[in-house]
C-alpha atoms as a PDB file:
ATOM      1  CA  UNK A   1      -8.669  37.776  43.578  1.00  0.00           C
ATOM      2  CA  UNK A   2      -6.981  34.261  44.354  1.00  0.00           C
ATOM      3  CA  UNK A   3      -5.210  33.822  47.571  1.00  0.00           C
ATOM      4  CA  UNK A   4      -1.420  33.963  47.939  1.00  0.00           C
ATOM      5  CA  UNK A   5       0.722  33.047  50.919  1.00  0.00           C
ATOM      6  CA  UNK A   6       3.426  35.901  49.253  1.00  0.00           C
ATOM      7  CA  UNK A   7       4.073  38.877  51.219  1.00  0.00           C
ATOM      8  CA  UNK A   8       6.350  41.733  50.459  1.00  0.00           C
ATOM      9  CA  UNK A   9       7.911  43.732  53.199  1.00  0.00           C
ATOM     10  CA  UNK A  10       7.853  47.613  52.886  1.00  0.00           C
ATOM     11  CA  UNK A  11      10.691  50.082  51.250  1.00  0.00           C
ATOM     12  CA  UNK A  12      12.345  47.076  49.704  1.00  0.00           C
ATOM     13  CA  UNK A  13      13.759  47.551  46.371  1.00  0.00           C
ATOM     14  CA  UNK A  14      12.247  45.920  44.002  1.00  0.00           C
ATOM     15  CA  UNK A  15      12.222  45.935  39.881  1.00  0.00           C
ATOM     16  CA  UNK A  16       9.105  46.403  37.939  1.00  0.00           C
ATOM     17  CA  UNK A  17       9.158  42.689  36.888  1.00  0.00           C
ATOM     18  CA  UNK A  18       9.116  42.122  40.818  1.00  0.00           C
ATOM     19  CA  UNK A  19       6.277  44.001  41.150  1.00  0.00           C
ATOM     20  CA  UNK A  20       4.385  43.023  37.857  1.00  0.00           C
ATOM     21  CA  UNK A  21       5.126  39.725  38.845  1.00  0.00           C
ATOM     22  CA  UNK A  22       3.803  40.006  42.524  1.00  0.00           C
ATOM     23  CA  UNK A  23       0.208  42.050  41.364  1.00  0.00           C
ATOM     24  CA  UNK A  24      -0.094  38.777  38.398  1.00  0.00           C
ATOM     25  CA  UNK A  25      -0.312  36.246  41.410  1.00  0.00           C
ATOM     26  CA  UNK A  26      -3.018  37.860  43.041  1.00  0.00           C
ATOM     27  CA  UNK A  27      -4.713  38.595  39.625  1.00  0.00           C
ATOM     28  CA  UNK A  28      -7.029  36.763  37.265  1.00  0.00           C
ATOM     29  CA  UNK A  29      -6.082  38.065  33.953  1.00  0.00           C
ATOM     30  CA  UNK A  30      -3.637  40.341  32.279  1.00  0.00           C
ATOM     31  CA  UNK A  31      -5.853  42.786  31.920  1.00  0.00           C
ATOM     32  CA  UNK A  32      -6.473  43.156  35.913  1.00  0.00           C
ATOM     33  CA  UNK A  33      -2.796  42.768  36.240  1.00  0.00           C
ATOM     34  CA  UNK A  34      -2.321  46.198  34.238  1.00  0.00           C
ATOM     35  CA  UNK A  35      -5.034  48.069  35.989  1.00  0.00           C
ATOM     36  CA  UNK A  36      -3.772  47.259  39.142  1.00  0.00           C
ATOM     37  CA  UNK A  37      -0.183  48.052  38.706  1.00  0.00           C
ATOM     38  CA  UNK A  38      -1.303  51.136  36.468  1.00  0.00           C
ATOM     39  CA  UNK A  39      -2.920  52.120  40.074  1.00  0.00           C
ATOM     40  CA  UNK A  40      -0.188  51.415  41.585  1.00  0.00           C
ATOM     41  CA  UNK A  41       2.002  53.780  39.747  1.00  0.00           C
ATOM     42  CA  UNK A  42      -0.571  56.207  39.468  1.00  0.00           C
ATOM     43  CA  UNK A  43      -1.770  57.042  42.920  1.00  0.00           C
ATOM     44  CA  UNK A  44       1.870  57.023  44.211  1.00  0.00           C
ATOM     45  CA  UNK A  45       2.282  54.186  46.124  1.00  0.00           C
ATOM     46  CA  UNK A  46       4.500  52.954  44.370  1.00  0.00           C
ATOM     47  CA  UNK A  47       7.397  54.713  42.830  1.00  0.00           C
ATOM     48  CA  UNK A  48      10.198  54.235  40.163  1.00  0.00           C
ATOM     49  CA  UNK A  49      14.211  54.839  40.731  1.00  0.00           C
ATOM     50  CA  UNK A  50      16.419  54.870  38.283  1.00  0.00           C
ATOM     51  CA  UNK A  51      20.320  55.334  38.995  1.00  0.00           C
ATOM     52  CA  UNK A  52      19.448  57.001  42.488  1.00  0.00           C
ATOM     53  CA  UNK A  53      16.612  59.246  41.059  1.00  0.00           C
ATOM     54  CA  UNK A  54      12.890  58.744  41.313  1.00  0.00           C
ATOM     55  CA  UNK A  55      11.147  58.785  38.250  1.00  0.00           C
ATOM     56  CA  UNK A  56       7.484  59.868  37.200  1.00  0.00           C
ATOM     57  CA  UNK A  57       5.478  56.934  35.538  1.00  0.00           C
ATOM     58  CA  UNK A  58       3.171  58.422  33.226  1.00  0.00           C
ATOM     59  CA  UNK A  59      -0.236  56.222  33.163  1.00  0.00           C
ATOM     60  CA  UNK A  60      -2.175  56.481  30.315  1.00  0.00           C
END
């Protein structure tokens, strides 16, 4: 993974581009990019809001 000086604090509301955008610097391809935000969404430690509401992100 390549090194970033980029750190995000914690509970801060983000968008998905935010976050897509954040994994893709540490990444070294698209592909690792989608596996690791996939992850993200899947184990739950990261979660979606829309309008107030938390969302489920289905990872298939």
């Amino acid at each position: 993974m390549k090194q970033t000086n980029q750190i995000l604090k914690p509970r801060q509301k983000l968008s998905l581009g935010d976050l897509i955008f954040a994994v893709s610097s540490c990444t070294k391809n698209t592909k690792e990019t989608v596996a690791a935000v996939a992850d993200l969404l899947g184990s739950g430690q990261v979660r979606l809001e829309s309008n107030g509401h938390f969302t489920r992100a289905r990872v298939c």
